[in-house]
Protein backbone atom coordinates (compact mmCIF):
# COMPACT_ATOMS: atom_id res chain seq x y z
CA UNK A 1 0.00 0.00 0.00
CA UNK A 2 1.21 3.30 -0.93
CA UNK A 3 2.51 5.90 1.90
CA UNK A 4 -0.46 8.30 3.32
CA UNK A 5 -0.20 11.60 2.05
CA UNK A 6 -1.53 15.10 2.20
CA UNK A 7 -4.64 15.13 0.59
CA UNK A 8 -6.74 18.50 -0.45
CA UNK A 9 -10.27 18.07 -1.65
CA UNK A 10 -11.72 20.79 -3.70
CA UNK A 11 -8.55 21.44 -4.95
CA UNK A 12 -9.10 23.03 -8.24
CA UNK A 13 -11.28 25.67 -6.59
CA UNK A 14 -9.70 29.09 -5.54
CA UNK A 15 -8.94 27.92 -1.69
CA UNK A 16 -7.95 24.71 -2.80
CA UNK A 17 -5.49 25.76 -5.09
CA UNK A 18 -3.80 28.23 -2.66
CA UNK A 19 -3.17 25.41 -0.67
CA UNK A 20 -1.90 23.00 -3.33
CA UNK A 21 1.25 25.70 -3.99
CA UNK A 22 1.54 26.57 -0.32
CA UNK A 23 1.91 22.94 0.51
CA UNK A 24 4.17 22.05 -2.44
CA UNK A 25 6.64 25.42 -1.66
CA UNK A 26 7.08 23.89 1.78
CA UNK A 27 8.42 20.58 -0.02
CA UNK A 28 5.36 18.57 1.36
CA UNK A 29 3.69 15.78 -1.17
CA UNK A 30 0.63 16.47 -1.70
CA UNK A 31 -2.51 14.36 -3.59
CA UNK A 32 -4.76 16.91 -4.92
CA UNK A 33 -8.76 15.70 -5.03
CA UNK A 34 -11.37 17.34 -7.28
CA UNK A 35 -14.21 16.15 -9.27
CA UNK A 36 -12.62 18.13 -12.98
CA UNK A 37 -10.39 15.86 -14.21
CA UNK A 38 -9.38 18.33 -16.91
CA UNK A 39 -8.56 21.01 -13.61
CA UNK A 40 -6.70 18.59 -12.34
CA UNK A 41 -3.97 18.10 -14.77
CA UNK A 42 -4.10 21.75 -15.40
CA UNK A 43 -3.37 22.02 -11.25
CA UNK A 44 -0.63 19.34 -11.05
CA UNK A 45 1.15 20.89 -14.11
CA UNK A 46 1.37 24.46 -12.34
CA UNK A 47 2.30 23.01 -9.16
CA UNK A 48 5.04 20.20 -9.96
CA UNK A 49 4.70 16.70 -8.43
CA UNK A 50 1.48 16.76 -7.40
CA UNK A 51 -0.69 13.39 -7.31
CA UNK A 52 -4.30 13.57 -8.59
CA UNK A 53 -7.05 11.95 -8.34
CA UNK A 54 -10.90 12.36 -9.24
CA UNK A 55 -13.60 12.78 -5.76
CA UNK A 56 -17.14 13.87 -6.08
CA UNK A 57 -18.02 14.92 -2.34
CA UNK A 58 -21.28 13.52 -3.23
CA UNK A 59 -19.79 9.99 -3.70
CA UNK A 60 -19.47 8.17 -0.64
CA UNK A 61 -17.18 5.44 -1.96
CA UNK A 62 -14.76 7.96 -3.78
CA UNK A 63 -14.13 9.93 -0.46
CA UNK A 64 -14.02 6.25 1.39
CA UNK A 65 -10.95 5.65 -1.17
CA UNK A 66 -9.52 8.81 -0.61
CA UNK A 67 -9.02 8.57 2.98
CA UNK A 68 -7.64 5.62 2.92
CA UNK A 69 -4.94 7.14 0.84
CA UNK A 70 -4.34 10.47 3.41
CA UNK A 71 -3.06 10.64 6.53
CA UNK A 72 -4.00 14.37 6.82
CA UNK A 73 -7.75 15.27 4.76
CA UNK A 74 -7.80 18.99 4.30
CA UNK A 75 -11.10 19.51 2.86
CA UNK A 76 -12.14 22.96 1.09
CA UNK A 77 -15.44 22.05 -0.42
CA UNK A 78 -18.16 24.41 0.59
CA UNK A 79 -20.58 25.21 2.13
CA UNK A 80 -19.57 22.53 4.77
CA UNK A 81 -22.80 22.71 6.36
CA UNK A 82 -23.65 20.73 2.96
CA UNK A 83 -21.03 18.97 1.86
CA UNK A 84 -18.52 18.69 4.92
CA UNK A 85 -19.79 16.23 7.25
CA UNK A 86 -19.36 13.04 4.73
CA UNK A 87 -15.65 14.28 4.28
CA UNK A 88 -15.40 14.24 7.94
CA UNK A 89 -16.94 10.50 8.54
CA UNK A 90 -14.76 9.14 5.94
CA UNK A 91 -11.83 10.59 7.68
CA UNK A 92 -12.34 9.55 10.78
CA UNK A 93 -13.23 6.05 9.93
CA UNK A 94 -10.18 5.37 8.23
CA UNK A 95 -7.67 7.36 10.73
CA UNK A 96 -7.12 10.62 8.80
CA UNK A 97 -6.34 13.54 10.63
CA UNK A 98 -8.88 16.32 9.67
CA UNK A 99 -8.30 19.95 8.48
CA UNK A 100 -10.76 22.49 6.83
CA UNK A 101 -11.12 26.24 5.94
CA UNK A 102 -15.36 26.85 6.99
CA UNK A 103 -15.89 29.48 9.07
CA UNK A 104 -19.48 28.07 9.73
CA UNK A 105 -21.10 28.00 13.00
CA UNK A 106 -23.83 25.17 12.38
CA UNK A 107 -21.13 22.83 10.59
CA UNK A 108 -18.84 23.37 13.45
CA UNK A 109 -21.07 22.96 16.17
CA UNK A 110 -22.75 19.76 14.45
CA UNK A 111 -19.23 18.39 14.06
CA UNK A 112 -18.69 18.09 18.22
CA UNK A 113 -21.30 15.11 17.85
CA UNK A 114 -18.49 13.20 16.46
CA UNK A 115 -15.67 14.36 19.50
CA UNK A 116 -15.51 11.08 21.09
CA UNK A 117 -15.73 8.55 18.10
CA UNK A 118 -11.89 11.05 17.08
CA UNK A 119 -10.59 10.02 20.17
CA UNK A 120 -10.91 6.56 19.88
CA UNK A 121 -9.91 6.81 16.21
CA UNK A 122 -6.87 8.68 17.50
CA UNK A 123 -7.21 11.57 14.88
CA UNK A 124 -7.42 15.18 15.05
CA UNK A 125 -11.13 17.13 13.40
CA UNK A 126 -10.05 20.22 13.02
CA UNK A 127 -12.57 22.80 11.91
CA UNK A 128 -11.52 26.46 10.58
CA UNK A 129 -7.70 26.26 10.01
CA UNK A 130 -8.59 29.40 8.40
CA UNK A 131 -7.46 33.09 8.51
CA UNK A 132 -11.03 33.95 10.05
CA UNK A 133 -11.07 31.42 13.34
CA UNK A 134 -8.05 30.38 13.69
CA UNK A 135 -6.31 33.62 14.16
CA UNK A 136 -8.64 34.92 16.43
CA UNK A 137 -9.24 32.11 18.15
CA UNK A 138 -5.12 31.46 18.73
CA UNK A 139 -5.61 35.24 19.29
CA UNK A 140 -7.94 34.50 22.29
CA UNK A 141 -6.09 31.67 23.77
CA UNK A 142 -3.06 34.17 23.87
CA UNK A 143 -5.27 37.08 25.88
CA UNK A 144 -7.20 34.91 28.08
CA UNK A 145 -3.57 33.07 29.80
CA UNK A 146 -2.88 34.04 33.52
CA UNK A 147 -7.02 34.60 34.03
CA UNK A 148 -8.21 32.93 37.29
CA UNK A 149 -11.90 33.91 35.73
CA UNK A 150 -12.96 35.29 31.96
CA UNK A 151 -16.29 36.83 32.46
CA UNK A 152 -16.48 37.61 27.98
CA UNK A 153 -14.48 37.37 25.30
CA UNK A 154 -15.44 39.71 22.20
CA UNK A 155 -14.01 39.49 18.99
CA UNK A 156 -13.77 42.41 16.23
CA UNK A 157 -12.74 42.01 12.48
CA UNK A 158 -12.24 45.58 10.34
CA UNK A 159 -11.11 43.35 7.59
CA UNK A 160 -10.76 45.29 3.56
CA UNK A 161 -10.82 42.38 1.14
CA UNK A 162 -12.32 41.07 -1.96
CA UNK A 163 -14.48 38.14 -1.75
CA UNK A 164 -14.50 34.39 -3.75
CA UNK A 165 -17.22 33.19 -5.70
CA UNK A 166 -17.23 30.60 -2.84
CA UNK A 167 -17.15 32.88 -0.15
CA UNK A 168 -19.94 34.50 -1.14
CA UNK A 169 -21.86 31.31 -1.55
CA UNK A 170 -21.48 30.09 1.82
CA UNK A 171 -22.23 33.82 3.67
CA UNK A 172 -25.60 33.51 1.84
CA UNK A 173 -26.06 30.15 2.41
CA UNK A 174 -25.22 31.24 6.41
CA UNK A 175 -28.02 33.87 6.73
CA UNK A 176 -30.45 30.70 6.06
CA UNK A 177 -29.22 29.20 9.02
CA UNK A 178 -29.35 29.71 12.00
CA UNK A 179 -27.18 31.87 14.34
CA UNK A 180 -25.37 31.52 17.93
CA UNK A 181 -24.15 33.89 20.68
CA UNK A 182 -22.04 32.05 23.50
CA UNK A 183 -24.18 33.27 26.87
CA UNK A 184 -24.04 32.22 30.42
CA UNK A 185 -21.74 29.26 29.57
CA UNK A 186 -24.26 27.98 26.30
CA UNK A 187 -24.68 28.68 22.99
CA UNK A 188 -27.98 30.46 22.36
CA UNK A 189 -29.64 31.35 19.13
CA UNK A 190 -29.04 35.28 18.09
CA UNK A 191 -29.63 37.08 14.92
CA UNK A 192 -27.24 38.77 12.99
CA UNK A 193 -26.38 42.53 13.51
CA UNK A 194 -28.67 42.18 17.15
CA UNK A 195 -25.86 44.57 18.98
CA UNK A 196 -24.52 47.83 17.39
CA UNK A 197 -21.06 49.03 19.35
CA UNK A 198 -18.57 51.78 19.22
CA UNK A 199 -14.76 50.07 19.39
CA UNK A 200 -11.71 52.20 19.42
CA UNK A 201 -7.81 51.42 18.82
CA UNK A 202 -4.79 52.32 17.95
CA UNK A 203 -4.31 53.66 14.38
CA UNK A 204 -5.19 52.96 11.63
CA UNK A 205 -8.51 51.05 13.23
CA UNK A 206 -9.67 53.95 14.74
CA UNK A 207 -13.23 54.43 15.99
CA UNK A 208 -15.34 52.10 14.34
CA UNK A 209 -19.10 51.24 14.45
CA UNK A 210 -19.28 47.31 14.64
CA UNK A 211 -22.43 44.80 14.52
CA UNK A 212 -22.54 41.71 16.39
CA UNK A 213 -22.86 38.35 13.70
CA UNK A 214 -22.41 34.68 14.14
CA UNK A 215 -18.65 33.83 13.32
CA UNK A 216 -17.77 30.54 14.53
CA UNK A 217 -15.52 31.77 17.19
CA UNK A 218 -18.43 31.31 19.31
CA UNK A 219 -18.31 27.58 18.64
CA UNK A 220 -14.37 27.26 18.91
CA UNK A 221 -13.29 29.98 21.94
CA UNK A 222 -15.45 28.20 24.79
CA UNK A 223 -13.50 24.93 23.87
CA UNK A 224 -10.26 26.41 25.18
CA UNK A 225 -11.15 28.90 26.94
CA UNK A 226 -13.56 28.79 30.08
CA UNK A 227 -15.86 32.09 29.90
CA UNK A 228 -19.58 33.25 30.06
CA UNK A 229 -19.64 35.23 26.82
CA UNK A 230 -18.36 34.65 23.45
CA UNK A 231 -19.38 37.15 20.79
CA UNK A 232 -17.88 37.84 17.49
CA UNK A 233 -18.51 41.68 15.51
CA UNK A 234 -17.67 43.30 12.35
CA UNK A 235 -16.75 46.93 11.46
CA UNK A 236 -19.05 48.64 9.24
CA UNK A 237 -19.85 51.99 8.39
CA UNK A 238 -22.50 53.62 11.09
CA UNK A 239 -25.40 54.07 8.34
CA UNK A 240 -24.98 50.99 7.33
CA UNK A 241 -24.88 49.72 10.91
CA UNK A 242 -28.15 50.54 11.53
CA UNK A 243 -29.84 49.62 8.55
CA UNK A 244 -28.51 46.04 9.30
CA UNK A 245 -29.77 46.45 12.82
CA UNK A 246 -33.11 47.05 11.89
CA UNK A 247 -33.63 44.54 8.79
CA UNK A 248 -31.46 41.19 9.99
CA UNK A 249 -34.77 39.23 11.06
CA UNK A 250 -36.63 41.04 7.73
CA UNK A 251 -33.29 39.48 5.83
CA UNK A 252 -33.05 36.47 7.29
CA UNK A 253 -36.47 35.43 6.41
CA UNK A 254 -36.32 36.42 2.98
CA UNK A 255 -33.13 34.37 2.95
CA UNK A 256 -35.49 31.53 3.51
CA UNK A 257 -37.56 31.59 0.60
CA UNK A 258 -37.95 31.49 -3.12
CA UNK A 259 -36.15 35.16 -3.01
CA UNK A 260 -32.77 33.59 -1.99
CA UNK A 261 -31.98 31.82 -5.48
CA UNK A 262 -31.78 35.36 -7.02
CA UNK A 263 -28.63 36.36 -5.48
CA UNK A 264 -27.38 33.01 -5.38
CA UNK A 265 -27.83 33.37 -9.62
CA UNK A 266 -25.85 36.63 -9.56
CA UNK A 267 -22.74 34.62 -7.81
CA UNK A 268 -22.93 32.43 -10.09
CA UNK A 269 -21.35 28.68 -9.51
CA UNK A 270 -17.77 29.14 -10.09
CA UNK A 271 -14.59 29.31 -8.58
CA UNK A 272 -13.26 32.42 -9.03
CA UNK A 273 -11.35 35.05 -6.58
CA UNK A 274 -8.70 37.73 -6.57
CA UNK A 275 -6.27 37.71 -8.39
CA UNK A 276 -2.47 38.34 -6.87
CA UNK A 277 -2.33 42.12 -6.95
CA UNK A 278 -5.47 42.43 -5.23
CA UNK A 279 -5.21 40.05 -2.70
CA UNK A 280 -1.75 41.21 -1.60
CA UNK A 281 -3.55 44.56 -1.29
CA UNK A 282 -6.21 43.49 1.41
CA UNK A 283 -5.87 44.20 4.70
CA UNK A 284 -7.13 43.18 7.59
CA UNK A 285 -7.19 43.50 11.69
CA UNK A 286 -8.40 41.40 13.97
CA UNK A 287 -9.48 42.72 17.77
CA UNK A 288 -9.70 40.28 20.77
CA UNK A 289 -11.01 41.49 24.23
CA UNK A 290 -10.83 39.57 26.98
CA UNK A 291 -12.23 40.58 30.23
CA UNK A 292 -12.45 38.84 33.64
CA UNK A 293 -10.03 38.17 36.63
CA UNK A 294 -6.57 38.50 36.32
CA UNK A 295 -3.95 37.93 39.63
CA UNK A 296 -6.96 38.87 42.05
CA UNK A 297 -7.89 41.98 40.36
CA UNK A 298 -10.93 42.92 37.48
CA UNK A 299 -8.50 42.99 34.09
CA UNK A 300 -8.88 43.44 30.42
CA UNK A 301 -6.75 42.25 28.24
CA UNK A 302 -6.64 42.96 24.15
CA UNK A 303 -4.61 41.40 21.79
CA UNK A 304 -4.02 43.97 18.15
CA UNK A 305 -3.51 40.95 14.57
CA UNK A 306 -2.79 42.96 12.15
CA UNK A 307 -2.28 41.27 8.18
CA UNK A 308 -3.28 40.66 4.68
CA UNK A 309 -3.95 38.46 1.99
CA UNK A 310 -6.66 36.38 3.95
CA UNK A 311 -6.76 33.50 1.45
CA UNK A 312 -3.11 33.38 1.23
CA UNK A 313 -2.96 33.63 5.20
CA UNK A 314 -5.72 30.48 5.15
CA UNK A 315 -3.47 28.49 2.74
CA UNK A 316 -0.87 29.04 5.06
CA UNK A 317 -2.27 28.68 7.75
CA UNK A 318 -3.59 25.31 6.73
CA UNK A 319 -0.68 24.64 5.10
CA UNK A 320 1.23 24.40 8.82
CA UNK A 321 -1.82 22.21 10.15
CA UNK A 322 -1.08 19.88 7.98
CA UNK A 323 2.63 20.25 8.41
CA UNK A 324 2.53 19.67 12.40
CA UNK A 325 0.04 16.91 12.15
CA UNK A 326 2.38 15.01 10.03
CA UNK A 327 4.88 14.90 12.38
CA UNK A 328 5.93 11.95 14.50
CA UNK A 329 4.96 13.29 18.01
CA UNK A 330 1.49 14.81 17.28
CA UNK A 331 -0.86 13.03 19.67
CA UNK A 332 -3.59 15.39 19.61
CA UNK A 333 -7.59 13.63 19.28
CA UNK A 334 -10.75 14.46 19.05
CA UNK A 335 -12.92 17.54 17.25
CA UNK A 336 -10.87 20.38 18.13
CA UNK A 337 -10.54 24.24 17.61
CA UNK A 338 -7.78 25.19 16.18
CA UNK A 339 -5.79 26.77 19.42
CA UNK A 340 -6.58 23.08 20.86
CA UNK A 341 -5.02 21.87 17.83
CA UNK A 342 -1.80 23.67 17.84
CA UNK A 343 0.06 25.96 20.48
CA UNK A 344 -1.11 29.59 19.77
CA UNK A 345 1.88 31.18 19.91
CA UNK A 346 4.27 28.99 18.12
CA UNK A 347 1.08 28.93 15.65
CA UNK A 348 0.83 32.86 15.11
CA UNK A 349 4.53 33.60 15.46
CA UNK A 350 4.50 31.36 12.27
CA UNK A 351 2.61 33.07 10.16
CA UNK A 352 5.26 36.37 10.43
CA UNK A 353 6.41 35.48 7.52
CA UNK A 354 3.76 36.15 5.64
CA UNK A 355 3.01 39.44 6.95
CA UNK A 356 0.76 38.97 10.59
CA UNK A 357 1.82 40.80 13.37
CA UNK A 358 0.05 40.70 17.40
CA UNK A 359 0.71 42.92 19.98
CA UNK A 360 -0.89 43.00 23.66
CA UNK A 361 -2.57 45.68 25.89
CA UNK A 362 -3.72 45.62 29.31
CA UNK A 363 -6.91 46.93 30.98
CA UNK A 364 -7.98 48.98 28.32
CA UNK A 365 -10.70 51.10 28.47
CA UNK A 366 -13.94 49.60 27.65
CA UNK A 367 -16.29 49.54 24.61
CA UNK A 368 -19.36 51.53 24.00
């Protein structure tokens, strides 16, 4: 039987691909997965030395046969909440570590059912080895150390970047489902844009008007870190803040019938994304509070990312998943976030390279 190997499903899409090239510049082999046979061959001849082989998602048997074959899955088929939990099965029935890029709360949070059965498999599920979770979420395990008691963590993204045909399927795929806050130590059902808050920081965030909506940090951050609140927000501009305020349940519903095709039409089923240019010309920071009891004394702690590229930072960032899971003495099991996964620091201090910086504050003066 041939050696396991790195496999990446969905690899001909835009995510995918960025992972291929990350994966194969770090000297790692890699068997690229994808249901375009003619994509493939175009993919292994860009990349060099790449394996190939054909995997509908929606065949059971194909993804059965593909596992056998990995010894990490990193799976960028979307929207997982779909697509992703097969992936996942076959996986961990054949003793695959698991890696994937969603960023989606229901998928995530439907995934824990499946925590135990990983242990005794002796694999790793790791959900949102992305740049949006796993940053902040390495972020939070960072800011939260040395607290005797974390009464909320909040996390902000004022994020400038150009979306993926993909992307953009899955966000409107995500205002048909439903949404969670992290409250009084469970996750409770909230709609999108509920809370409208004033944040301010260092240049160049600024003072920014920010809407509360259901990131998946609210699934990961209360497996690592013990706290009554998780909530996740996102800058916008103040008009706009309160138009989303006032129509997220109006949306939401709409989202739910006939109406949502339209938009899903104008996205369109491809694969597409920025190109280079653009890309390196995104931006992005990420804000994590922490609040709660720090050496006997009412603290608040903040922790600045600062980047770009976010799909170059999630092949990356998936990219070292992989990379550390493959190694000898990785003996970590069960469905995990990703700061359970990997140690935050070593994990963030990685991606330097590539541009990400964090800095820490304490007791900072509080949100409005």
């Amino acid at each position: 039987m041939a050696e396991r190997t790195i496999s990446v499903l969905g690899a001909t899409g835009y995510t995918g691909g960025l992972i291929v090239h990350e994966l194969r510049r770090r000297g790692l082999p890699v068997l690229a997965a994808a249901r375009n046979a003619d994509k493939l061959r175009r993919l292994a001849d860009e990349a060099g030395g790449v394996q190939t082989v054909q995997v509908d998602v929606s065949d059971r048997a194909a993804l059965e046969r593909l596992a056998t074959r990995s010894r990490v899955l990193i799976n960028t088929v979307g929207p997982f909440i779909d697509y992703g939990e097969p992936v996942v099965r076959a996986a961990v029935g054949h003793g695959a570590h698991y890696l994937d890029t969603t960023g989606e709360q229901p998928f995530i949070k439907n995934m824990l059912a499946h925590d135990e059965w990983a242990r005794k498999q002796g694999v790793a599920v790791v959900p949102a080895q992305a740049f949006e979770v796993a940053v902040s979420d390495s972020a939070a395990a960072v800011a939260a150390a040395g607290y005797r008691d974390v009464t909320a963590v909040h996390v902000t993204y004022v994020t400038r970047f150009h979306p993926s045909q993909g992307t953009q399927r899955t966000v409107l795929r995500m205002l048909q489902s439903a949404g969670y806050a992290y409250l009084g130590g469970k996750w409770v059902e909230e709609a999108p844009a509920r809370y409208v808050r004033t944040l301010t920081g260092p240049a160049p965030i600024g003072r920014v008007t920010t809407v509360s909506f259901p990131s998946a940090e609210v699934i990961t951050i209360p497996r690592h870190v013990t706290t009554r609140e998780v909530r996740v927000f996102m800058a916008v501009p103040g008009v706009a803040a309160r138009i989303l305020s006032a129509t997220a349940p109006l949306l939401r519903g709409l989202m739910r019938t006939p109406m949502a095709q339209l938009p899903a039409w104008l996205i369109g089923s491809g694969t597409d994304g920025p190109d280079a240019a653009p890309r390196r010309a995104d931006g992005f920071h990420v804000v994590v509070d922490v609040r709660g009891v720090r050496r006997g004394a009412a603290a608040h702690t903040r922790v600045l990312v600062h980047g770009v590229d976010p799909y170059g930072l999630t092949a990356v960032a998936t990219a070292y998943g992989a990379e550390q899971m493959c190694r000898p003495d990785y003996d970590r099991k069960g469905v995990l976030p990703p700061a359970g996964a990997f140690d935050a620091r070593p994990f963030l201090d990685s991606l330097a390279a590539w541009g990400l910086t964090y800095e820490t504050e304490e007791n900072v003066k509080r949100e409005t």
